[in-house]
Protein backbone atom coordinates (compact mmCIF):
# COMPACT_ATOMS: atom_id res chain seq x y z
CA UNK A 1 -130.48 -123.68 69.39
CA UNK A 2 -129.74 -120.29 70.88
CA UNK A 3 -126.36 -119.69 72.19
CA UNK A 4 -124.64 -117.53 74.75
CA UNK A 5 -121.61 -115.75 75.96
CA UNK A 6 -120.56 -113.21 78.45
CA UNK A 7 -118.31 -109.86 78.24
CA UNK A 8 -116.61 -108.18 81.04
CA UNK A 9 -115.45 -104.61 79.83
CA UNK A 10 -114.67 -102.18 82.19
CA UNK A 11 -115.10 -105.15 84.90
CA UNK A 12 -119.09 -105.16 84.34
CA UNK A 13 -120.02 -108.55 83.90
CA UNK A 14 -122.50 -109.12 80.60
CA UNK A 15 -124.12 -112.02 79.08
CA UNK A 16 -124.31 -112.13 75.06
CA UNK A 17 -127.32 -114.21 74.08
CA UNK A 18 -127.83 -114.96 70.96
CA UNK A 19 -130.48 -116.38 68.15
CA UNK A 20 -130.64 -119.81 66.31
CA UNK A 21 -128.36 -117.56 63.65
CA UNK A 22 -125.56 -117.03 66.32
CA UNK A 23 -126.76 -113.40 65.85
CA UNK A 24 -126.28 -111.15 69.08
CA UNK A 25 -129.59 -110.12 69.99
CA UNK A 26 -129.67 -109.77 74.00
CA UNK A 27 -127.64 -108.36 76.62
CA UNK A 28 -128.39 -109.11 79.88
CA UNK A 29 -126.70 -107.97 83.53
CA UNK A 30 -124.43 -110.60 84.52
CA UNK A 31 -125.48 -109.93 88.36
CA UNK A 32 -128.84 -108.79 87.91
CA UNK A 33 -130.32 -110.51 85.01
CA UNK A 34 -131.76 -107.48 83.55
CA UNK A 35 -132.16 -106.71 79.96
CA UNK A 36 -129.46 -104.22 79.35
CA UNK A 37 -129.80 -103.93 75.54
CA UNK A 38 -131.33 -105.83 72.37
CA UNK A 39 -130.72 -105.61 68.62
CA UNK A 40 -133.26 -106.82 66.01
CA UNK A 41 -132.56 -107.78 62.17
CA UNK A 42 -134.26 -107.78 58.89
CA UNK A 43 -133.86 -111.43 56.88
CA UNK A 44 -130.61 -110.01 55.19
CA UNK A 45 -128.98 -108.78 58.79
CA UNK A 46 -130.07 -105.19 58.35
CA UNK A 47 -130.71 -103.34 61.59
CA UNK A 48 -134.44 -103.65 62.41
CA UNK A 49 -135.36 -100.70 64.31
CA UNK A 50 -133.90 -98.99 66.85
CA UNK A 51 -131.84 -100.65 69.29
CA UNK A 52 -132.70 -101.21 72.53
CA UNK A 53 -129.84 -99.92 74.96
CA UNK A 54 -125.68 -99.91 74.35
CA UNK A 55 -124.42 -104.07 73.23
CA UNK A 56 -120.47 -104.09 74.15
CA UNK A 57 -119.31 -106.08 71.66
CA UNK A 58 -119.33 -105.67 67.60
CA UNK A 59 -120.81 -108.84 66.83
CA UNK A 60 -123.89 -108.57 65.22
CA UNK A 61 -125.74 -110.52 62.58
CA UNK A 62 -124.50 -114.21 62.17
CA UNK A 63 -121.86 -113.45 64.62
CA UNK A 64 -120.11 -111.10 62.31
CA UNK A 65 -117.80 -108.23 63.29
CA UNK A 66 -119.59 -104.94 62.16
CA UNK A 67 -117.55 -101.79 61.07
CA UNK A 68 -120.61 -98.93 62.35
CA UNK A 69 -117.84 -96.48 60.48
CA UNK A 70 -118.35 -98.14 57.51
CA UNK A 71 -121.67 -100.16 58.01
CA UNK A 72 -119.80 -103.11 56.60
CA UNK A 73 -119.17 -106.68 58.19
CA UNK A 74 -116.39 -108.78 58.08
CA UNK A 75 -117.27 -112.21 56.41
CA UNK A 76 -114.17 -114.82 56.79
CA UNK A 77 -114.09 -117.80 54.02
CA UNK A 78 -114.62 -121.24 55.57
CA UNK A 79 -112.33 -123.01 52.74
CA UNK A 80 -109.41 -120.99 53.23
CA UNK A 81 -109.89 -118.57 56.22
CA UNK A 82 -109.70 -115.42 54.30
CA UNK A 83 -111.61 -112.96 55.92
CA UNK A 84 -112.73 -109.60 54.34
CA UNK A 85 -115.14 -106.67 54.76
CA UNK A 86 -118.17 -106.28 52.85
CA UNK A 87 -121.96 -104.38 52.92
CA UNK A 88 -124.98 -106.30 54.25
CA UNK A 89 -126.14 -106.21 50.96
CA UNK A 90 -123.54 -107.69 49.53
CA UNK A 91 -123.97 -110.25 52.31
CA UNK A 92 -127.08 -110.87 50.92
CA UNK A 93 -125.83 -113.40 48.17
CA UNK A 94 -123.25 -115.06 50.21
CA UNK A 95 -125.04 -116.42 53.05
């Protein structure tokens, strides 16, 4: 099942869709319907590619917050909530 969401920053509304993963992989015009950017991923949530266009938001593979600075994600614990940032690779063994 694919799921979506929308954005509004700077008052432009966008709509988030994402893959069975919850992985953001299309933004479309909220008006419009256009494709306004896409992101692809390796298996492991390693940018595939180029991207296609600017995504406003920092979710990315899984739904995960990504740190571009740092090219880590944040990965939150669903036993106790604690949430902390780590590499894709080490992402690798904790999905």
């Amino acid at each position: 099942m694919c799921s979506a969401d929308y954005m509004r920053p700077a008052g432009v509304l966008s709509w988030l869709l994402g893959d069975h993963l919850g992985s953001t992989t299309v933004t479309v015009d909220g008006v419009s319907g256009a494709r306004m950017a896409e992101l692809w991923y390796k298996p492991w949530g390693e940018s595939r590619d180029a991207a296609f266009g600017v995504t406003p938001t920092a979710r990315r593979f899984t739904g995960q917050v990504l740190d571009s600075v740092a090219d880590k994600v944040t990965v939150c614990s669903q036993a106790d909530g604690a949430c902390r940032a780590i590499t894709l690779r080490q992402a690798q063994g904790e999905l």
